[in-house]
Structure formats: structure tokens, C-alpha cells
N, C-alpha and C. Protein backbone atom coordinates (compact mmCIF):
# COMPACT_ATOMS: atom_id res chain seq x y z
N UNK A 1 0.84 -1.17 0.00
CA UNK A 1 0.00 0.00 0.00
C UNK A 1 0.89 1.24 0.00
N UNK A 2 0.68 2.09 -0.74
CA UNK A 2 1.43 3.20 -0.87
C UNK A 2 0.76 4.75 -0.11
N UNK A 3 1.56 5.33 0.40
CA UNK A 3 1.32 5.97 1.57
C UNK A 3 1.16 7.40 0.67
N UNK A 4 0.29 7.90 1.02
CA UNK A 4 0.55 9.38 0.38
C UNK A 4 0.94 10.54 1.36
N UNK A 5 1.06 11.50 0.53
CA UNK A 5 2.06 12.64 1.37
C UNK A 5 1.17 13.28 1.51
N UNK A 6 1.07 13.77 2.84
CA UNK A 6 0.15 14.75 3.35
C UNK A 6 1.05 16.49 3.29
N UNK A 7 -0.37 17.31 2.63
CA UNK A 7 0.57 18.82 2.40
C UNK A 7 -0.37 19.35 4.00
N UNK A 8 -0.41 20.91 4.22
CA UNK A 8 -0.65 21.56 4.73
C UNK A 8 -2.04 22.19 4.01
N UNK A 9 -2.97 23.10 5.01
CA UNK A 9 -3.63 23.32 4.35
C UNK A 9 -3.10 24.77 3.51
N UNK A 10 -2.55 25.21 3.80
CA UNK A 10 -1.86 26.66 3.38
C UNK A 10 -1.17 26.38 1.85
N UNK A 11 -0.40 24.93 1.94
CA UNK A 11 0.16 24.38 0.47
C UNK A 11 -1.27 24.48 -0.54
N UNK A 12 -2.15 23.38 -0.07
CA UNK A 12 -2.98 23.60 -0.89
C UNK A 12 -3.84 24.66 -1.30
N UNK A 13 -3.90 25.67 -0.47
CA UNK A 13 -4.59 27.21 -0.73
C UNK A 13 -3.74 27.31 -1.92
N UNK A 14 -2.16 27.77 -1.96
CA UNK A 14 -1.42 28.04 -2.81
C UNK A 14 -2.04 27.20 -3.92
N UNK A 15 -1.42 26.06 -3.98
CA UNK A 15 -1.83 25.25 -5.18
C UNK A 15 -2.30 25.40 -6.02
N UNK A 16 -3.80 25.63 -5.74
CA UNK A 16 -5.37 25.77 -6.32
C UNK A 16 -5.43 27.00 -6.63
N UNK A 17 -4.76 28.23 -6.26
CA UNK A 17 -4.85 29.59 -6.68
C UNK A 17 -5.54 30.51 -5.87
N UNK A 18 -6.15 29.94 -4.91
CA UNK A 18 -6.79 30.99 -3.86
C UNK A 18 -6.29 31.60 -2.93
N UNK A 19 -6.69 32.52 -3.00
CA UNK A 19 -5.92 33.89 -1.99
C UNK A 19 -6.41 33.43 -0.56
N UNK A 20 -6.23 34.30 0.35
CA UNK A 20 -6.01 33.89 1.84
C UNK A 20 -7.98 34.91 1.93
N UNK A 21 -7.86 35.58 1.41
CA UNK A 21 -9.36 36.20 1.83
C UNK A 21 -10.85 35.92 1.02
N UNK A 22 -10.32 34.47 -0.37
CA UNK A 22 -11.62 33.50 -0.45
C UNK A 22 -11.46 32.66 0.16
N UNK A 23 -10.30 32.31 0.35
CA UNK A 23 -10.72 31.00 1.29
C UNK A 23 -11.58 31.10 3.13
N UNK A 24 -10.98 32.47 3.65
CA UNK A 24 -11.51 32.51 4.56
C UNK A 24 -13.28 32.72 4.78
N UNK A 25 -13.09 33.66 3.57
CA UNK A 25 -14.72 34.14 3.53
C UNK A 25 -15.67 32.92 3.70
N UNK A 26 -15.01 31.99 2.65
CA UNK A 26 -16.21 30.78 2.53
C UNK A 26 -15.54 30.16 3.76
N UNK A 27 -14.71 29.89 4.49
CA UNK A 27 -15.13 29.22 5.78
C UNK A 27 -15.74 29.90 7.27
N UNK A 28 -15.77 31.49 6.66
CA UNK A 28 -16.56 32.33 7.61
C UNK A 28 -15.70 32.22 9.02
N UNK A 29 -14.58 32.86 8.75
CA UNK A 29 -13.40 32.85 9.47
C UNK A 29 -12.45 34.33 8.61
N UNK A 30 -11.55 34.93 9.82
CA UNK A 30 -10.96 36.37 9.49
C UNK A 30 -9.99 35.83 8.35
N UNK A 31 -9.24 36.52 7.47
CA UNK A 31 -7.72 36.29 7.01
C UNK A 31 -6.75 35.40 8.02
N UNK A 32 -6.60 36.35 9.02
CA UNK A 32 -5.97 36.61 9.94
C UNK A 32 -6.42 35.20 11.05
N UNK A 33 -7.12 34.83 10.87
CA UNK A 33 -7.36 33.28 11.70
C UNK A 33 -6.81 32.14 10.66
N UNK A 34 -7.51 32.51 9.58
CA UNK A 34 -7.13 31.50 8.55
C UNK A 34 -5.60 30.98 8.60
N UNK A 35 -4.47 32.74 8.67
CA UNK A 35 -3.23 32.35 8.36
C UNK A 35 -2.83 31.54 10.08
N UNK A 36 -3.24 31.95 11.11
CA UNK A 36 -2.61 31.36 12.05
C UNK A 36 -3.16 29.67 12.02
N UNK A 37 -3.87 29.10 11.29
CA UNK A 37 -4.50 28.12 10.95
C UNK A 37 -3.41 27.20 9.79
N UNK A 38 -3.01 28.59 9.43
CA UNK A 38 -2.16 27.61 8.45
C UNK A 38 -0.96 27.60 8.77
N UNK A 39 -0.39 28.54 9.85
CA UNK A 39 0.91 27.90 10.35
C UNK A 39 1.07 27.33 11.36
N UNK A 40 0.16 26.94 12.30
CA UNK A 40 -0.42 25.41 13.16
C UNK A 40 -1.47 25.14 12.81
N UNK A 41 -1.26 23.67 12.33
CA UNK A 41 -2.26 22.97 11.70
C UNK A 41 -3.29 22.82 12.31
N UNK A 42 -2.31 22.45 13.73
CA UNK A 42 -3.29 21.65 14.90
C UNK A 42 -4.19 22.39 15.68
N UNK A 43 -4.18 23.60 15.41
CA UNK A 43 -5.04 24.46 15.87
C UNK A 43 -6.64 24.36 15.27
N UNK A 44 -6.45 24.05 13.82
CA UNK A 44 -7.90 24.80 13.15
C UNK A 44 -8.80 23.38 13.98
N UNK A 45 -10.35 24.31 13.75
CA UNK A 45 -11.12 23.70 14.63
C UNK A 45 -11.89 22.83 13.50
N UNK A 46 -12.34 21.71 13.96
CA UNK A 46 -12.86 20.74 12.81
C UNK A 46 -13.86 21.76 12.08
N UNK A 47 -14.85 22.04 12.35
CA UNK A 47 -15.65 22.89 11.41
C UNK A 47 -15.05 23.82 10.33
N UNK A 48 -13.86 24.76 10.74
CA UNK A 48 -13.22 25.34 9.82
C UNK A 48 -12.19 24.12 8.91
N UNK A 49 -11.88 23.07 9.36
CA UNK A 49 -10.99 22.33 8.40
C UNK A 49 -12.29 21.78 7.59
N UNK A 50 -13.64 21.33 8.12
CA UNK A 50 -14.34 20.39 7.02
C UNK A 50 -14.81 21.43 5.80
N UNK A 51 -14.76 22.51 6.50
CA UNK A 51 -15.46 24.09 5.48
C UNK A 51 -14.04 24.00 4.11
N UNK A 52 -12.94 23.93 4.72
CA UNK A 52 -11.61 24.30 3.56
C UNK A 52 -12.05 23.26 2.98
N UNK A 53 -11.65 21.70 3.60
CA UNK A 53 -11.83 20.87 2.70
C UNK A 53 -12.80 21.11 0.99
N UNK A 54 -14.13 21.39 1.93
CA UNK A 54 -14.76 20.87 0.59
C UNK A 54 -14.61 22.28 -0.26
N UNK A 55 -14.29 23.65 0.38
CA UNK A 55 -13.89 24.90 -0.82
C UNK A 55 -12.62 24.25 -1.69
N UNK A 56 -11.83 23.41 -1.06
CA UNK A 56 -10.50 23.15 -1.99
C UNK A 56 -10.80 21.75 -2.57
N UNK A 57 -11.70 20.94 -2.10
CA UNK A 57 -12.25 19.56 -3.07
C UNK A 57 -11.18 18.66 -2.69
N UNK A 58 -10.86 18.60 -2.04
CA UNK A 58 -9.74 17.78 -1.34
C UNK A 58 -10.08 16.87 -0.10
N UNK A 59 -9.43 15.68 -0.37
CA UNK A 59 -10.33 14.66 0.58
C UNK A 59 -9.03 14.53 2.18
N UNK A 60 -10.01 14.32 3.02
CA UNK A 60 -8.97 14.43 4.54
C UNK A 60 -7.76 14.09 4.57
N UNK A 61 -7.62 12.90 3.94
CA UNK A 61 -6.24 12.15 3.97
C UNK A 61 -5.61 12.83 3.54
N UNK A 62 -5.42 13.44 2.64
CA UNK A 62 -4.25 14.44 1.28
C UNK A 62 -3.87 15.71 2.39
N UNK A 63 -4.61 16.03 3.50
CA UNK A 63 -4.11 17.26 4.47
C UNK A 63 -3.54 16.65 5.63
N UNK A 64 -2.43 17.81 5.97
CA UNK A 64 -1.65 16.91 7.33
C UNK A 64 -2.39 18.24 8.49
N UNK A 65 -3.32 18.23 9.50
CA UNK A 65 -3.62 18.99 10.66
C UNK A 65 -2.93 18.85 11.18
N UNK A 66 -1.58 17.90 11.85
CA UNK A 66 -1.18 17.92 12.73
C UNK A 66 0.61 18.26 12.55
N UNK A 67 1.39 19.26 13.26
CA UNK A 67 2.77 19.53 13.19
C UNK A 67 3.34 18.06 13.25
């Protein structure tokens, strides 16, 4: 079984092309929470990670929440 690499959610913002203030909007969260979200993973609260998920179409496994 081959293991996949888990990114960050901040990698994948980049990725996909979205700026730091659509992504927040649609998870109804500041900029400014979003980014401290994206430089500890382990912080964001499940509701704001299941909200990114489905704005970035990306399934749980492919994100690493945890440092």
C-alpha cells in the first residue's frame, strides 16, 4: 500500500490559486485566523478544516492537521 504525502492546508490554498481572503470568507473565518491556521495545523477547529476541505475539493487524507 502506498502511503501518500500529506501537504498543509496553506500548500494547498497556494496550489489551487486561492488567496487567503476566499478561502476565509467561505469558511466564515478572518484572514488573519485562517493564516494562524495555516501555520499550526493543529489548531484549526474541525468545522473550519471540514469548510476548507470541501472549498478546496480535497479529501482528509491528502491534508496533514497535525505539526
Amino acid at each position: 500500500m502506498e502511503k501518500t504525502k500529506k501537504v498543509g492546508i496553506g500548500t494547498v490554498r497556494h496550489e489551487l490559486g486561492y488567496s487567503i481572503e476566499e478561502a476565509a470568507t467561505y469558511a466564515n473565518i478572518t484572514p488573519d485566523e485562517l493564516t494562524s491556521y495555516e501555520a499550526d495545523h493543529s489548531t484549526t477547529p474541525i468545522i473550519v478544516a471540514v469548510k476548507l476541505l470541501e472549498f478546496y475539493d480535497v479529501p482528509f487524507e491528502k491534508i496533514a492537521f497535525r505539526n
